[in-house]
PDB file of N, CA and C in Angstrom:
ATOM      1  N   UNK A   1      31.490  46.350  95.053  1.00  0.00           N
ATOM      2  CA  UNK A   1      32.254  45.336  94.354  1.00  0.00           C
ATOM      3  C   UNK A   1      33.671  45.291  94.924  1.00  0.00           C
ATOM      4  N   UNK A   2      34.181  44.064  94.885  1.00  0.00           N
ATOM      5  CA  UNK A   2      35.414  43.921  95.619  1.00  0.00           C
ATOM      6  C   UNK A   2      36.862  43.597  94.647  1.00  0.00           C
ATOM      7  N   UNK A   3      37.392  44.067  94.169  1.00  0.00           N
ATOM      8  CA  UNK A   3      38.599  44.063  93.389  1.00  0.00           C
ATOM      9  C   UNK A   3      39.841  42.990  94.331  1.00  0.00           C
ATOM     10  N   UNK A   4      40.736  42.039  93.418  1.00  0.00           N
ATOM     11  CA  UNK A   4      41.455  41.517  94.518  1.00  0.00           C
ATOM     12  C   UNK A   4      42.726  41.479  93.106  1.00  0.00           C
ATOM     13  N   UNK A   5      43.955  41.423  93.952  1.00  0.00           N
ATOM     14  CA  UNK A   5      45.017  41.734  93.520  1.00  0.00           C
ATOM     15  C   UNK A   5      45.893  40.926  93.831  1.00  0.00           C
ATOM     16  N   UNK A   6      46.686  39.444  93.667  1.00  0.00           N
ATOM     17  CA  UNK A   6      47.201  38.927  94.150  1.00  0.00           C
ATOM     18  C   UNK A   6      48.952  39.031  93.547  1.00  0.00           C
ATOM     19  N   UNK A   7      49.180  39.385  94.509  1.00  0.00           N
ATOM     20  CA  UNK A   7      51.123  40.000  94.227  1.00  0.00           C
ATOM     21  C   UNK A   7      51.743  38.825  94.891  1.00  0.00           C
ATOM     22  N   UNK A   8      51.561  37.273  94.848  1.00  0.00           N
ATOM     23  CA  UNK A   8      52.642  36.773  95.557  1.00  0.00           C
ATOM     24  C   UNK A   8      53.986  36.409  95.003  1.00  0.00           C
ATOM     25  N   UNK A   9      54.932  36.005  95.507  1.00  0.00           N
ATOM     26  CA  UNK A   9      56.232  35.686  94.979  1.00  0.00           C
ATOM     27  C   UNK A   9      56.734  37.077  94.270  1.00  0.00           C
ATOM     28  N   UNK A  10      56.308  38.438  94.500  1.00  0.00           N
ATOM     29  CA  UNK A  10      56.609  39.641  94.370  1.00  0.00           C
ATOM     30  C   UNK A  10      57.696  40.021  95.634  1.00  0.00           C
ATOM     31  N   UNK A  11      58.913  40.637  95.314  1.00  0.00           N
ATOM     32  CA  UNK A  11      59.397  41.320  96.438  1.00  0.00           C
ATOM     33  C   UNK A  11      59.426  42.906  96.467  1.00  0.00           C
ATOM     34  N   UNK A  12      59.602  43.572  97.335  1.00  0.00           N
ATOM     35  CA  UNK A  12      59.869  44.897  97.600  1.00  0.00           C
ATOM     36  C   UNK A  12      60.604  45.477  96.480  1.00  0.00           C
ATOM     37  N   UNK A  13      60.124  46.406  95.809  1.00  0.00           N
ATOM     38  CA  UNK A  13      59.202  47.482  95.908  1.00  0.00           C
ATOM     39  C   UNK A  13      57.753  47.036  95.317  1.00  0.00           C
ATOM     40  N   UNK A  14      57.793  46.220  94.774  1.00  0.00           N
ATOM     41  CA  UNK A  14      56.814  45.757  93.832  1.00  0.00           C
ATOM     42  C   UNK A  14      55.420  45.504  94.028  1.00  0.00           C
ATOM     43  N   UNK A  15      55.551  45.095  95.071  1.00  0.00           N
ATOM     44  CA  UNK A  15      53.865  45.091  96.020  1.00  0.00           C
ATOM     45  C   UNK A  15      53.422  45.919  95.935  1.00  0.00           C
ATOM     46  N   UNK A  16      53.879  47.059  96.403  1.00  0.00           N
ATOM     47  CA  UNK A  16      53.403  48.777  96.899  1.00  0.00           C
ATOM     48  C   UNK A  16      53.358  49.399  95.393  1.00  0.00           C
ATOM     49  N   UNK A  17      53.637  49.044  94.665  1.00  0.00           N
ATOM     50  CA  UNK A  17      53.423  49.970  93.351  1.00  0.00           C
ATOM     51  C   UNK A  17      52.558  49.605  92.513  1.00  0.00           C
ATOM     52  N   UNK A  18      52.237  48.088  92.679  1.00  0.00           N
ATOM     53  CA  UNK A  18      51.346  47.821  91.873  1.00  0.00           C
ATOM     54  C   UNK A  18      50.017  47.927  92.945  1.00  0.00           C
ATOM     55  N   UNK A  19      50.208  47.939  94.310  1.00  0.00           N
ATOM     56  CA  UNK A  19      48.809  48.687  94.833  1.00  0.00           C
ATOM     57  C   UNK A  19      48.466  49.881  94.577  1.00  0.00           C
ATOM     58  N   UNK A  20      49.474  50.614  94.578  1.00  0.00           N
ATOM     59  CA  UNK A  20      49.044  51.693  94.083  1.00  0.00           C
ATOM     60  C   UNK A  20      48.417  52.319  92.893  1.00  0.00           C
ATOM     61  N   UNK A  21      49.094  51.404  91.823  1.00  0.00           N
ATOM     62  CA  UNK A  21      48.122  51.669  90.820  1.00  0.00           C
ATOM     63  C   UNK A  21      47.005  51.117  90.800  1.00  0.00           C
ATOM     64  N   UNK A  22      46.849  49.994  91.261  1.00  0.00           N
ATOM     65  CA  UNK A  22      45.545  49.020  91.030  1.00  0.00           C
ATOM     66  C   UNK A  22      44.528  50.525  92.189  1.00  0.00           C
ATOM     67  N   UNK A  23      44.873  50.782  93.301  1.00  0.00           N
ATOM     68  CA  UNK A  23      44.072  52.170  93.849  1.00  0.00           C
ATOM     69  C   UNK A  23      43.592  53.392  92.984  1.00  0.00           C
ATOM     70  N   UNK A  24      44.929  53.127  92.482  1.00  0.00           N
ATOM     71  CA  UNK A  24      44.139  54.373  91.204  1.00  0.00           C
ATOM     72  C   UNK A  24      43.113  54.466  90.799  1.00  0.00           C
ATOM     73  N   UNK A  25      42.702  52.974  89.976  1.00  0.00           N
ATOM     74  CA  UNK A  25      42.265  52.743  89.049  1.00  0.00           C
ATOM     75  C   UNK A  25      40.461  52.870  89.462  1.00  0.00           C
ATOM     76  N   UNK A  26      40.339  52.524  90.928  1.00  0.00           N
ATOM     77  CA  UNK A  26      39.310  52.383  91.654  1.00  0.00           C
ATOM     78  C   UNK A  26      38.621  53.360  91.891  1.00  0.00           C
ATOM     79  N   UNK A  27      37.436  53.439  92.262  1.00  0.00           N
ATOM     80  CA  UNK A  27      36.344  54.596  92.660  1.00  0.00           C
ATOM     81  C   UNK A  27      36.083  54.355  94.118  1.00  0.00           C
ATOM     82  N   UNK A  28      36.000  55.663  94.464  1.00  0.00           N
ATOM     83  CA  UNK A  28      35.721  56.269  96.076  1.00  0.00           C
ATOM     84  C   UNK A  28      35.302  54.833  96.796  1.00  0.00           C
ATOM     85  N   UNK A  29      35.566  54.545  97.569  1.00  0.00           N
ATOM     86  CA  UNK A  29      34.434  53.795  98.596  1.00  0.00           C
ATOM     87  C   UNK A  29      34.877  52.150  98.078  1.00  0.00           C
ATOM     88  N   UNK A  30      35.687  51.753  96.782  1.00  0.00           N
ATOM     89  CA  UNK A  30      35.686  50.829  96.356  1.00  0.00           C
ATOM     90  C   UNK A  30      36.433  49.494  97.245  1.00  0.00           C
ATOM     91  N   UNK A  31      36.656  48.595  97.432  1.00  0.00           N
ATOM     92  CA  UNK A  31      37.539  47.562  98.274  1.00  0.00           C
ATOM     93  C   UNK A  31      38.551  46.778  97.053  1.00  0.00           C
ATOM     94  N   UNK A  32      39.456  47.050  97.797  1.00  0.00           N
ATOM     95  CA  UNK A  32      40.465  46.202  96.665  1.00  0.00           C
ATOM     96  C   UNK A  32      41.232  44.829  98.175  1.00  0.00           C
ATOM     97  N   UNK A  33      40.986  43.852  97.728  1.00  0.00           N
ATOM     98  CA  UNK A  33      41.915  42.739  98.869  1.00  0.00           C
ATOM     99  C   UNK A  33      42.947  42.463  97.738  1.00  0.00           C
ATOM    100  N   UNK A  34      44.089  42.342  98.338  1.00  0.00           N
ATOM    101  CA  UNK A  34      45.901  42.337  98.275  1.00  0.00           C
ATOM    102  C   UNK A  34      46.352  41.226  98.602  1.00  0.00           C
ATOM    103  N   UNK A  35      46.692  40.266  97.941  1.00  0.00           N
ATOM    104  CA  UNK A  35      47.866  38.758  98.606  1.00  0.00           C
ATOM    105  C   UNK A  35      48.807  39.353  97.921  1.00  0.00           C
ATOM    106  N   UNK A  36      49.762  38.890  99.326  1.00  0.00           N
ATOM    107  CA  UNK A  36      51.057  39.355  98.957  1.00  0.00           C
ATOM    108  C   UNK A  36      52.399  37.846 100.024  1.00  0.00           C
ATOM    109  N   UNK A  37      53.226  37.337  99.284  1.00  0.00           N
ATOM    110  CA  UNK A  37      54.490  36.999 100.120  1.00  0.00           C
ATOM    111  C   UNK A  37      55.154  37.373 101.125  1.00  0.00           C
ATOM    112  N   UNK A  38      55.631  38.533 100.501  1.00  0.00           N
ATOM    113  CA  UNK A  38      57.062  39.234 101.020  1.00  0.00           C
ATOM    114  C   UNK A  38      56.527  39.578 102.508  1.00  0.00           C
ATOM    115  N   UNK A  39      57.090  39.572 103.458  1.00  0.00           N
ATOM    116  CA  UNK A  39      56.853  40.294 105.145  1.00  0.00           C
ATOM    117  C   UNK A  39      57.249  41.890 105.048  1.00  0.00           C
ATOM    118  N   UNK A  40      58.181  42.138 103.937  1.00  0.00           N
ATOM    119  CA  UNK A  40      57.846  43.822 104.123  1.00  0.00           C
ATOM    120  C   UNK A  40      56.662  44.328 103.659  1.00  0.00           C
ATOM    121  N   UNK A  41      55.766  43.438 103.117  1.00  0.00           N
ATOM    122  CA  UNK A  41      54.466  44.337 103.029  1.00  0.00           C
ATOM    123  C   UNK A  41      53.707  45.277 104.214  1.00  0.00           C
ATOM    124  N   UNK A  42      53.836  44.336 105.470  1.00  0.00           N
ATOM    125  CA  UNK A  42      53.338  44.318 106.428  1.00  0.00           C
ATOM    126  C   UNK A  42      53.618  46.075 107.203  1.00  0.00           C
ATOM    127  N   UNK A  43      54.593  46.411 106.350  1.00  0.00           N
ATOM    128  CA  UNK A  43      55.194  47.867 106.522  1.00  0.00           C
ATOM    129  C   UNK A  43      54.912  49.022 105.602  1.00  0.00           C
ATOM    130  N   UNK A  44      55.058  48.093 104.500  1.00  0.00           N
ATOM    131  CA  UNK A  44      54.964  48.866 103.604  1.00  0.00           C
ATOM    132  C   UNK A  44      54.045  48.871 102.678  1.00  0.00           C
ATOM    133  N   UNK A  45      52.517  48.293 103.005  1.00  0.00           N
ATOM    134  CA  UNK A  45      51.550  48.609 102.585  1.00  0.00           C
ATOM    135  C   UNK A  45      50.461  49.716 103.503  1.00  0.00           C
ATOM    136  N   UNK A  46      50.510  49.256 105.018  1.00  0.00           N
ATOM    137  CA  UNK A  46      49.898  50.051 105.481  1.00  0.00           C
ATOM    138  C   UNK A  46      50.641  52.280 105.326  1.00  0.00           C
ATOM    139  N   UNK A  47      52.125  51.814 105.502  1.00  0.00           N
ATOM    140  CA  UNK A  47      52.748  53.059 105.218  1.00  0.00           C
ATOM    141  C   UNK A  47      52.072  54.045 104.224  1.00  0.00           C
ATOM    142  N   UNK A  48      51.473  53.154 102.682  1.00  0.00           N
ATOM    143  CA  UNK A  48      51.718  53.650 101.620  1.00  0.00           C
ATOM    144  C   UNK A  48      49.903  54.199 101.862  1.00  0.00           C
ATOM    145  N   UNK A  49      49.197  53.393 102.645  1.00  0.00           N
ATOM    146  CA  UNK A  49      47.915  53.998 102.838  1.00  0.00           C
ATOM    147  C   UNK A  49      47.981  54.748 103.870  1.00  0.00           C
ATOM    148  N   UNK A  50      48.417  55.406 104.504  1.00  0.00           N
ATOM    149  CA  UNK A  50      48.716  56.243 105.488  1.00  0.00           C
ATOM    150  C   UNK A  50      48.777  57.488 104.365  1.00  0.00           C
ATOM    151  N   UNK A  51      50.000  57.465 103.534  1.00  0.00           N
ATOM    152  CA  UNK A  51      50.020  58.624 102.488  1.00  0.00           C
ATOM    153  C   UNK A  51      49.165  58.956 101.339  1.00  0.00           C
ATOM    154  N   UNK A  52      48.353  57.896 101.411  1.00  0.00           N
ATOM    155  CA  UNK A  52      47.509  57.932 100.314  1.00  0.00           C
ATOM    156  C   UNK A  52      45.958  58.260 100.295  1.00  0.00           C
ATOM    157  N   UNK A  53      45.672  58.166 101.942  1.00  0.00           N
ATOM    158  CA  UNK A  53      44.441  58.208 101.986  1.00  0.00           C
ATOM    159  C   UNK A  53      43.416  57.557 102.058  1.00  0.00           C
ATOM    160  N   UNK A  54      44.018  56.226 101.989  1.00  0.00           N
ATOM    161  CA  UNK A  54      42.639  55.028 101.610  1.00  0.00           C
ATOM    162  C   UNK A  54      42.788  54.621 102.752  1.00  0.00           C
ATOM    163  N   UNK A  55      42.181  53.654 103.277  1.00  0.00           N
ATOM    164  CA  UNK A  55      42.035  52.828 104.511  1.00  0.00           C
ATOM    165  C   UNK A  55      41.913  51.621 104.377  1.00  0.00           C
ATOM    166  N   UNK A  56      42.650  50.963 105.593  1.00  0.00           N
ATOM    167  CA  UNK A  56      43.413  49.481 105.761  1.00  0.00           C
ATOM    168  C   UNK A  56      42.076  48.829 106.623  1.00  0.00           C
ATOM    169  N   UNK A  57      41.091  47.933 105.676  1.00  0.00           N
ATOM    170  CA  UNK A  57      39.936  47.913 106.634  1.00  0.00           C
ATOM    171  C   UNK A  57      40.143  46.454 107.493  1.00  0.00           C
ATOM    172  N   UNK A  58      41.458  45.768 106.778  1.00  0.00           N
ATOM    173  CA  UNK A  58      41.948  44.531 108.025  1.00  0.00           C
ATOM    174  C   UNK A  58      43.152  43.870 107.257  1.00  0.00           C
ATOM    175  N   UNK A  59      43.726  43.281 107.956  1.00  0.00           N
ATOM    176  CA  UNK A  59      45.011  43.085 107.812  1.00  0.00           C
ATOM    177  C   UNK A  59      45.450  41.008 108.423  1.00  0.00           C
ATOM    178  N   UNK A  60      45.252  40.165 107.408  1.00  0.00           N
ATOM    179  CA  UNK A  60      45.592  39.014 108.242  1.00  0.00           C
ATOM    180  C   UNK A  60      46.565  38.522 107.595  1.00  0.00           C
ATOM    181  N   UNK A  61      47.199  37.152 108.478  1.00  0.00           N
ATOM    182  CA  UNK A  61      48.448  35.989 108.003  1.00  0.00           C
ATOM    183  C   UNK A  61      47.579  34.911 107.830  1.00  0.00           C
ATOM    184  N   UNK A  62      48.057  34.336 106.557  1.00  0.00           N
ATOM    185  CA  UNK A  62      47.376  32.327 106.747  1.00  0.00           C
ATOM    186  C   UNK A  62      48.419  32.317 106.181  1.00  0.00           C
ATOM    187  N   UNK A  63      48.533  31.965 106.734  1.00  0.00           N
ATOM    188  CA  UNK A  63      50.170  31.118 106.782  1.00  0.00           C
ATOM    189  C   UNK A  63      51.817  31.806 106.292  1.00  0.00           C
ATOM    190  N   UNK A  64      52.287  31.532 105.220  1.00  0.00           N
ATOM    191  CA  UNK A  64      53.185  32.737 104.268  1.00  0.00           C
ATOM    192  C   UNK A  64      52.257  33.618 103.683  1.00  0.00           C
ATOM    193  N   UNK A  65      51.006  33.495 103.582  1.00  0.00           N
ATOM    194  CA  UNK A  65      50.163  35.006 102.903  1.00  0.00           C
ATOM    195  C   UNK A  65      49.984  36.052 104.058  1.00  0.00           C
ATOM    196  N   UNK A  66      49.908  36.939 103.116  1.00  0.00           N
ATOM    197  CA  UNK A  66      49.775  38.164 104.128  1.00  0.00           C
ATOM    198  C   UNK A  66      48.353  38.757 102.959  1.00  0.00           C
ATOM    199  N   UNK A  67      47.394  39.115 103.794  1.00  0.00           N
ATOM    200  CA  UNK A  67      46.060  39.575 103.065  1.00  0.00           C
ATOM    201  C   UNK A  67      46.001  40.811 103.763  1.00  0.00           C
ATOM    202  N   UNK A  68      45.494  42.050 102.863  1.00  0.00           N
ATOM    203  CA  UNK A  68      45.053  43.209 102.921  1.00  0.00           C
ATOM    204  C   UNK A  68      43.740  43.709 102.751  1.00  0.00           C
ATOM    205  N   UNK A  69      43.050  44.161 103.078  1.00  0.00           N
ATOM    206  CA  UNK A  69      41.539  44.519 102.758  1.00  0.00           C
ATOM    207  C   UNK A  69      41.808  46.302 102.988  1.00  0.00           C
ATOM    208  N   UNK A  70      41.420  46.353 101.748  1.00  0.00           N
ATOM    209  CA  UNK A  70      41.780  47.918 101.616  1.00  0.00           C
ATOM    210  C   UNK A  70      40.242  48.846 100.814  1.00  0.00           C
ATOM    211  N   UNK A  71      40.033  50.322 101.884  1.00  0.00           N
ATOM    212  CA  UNK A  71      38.899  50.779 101.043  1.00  0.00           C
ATOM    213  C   UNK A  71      39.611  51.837 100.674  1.00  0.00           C
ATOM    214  N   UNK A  72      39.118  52.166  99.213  1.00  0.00           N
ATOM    215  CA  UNK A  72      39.798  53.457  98.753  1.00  0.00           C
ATOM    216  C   UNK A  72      39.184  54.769  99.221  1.00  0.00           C
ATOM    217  N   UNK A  73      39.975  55.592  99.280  1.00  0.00           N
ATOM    218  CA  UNK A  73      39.580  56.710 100.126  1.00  0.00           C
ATOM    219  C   UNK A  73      38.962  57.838  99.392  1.00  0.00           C
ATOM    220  N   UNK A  74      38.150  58.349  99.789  1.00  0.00           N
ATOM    221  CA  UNK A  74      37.008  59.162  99.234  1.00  0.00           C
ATOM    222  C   UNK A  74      38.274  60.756  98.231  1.00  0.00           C
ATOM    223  N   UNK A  75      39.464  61.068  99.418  1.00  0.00           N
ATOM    224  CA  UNK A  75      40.209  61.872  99.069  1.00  0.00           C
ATOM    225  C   UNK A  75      41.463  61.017  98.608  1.00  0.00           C
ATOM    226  N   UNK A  76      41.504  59.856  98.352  1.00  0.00           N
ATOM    227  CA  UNK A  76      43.131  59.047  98.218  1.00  0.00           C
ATOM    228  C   UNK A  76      43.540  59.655  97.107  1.00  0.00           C
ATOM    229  N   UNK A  77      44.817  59.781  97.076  1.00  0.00           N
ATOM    230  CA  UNK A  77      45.894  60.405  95.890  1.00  0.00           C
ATOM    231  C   UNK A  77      45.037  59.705  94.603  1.00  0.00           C
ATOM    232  N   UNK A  78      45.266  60.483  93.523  1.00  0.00           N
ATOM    233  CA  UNK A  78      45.251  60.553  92.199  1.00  0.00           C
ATOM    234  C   UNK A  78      46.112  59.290  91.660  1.00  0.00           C
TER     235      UNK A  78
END
């Protein structure tokens, strides 16, 4: 099942925290996709899965969106 989270017209920090919880909330193996505005996502989402454990399974632009496809990680933070 695919969870989707749309954060637009959100700026920094705000993206990244509410991915993070929305990751929480998820089970091992689960996919959560992310719309987001802001261009610091583009930094600071993959960053935050780097520390977290989950994996960035693609990453595109249409246009001002920035889309995330994210699997949660079997070990991702709590």
């Amino acid at each position: 099942m695919t969870s989707r989270l749309d954060l637009r017209g959100l700026k920094c920090p705000l993206p990244v925290l509410h991915t993070r919880k929305a990751l929480r909330g998820l089970a091992p193996g689960a996919v959560l996709v992310v719309t987001c505005t802001d261009p610091m996502t583009a930094i600071d989402i993959p960053h935050l899965l780097h520390e977290s454990g989950d994996a960035l399974e693609a990453e595109e632009r249409q246009g001002d969106l920035l889309v995330f496809t994210i699997r949660r990680g079997a070990s991702g933070s709590p």
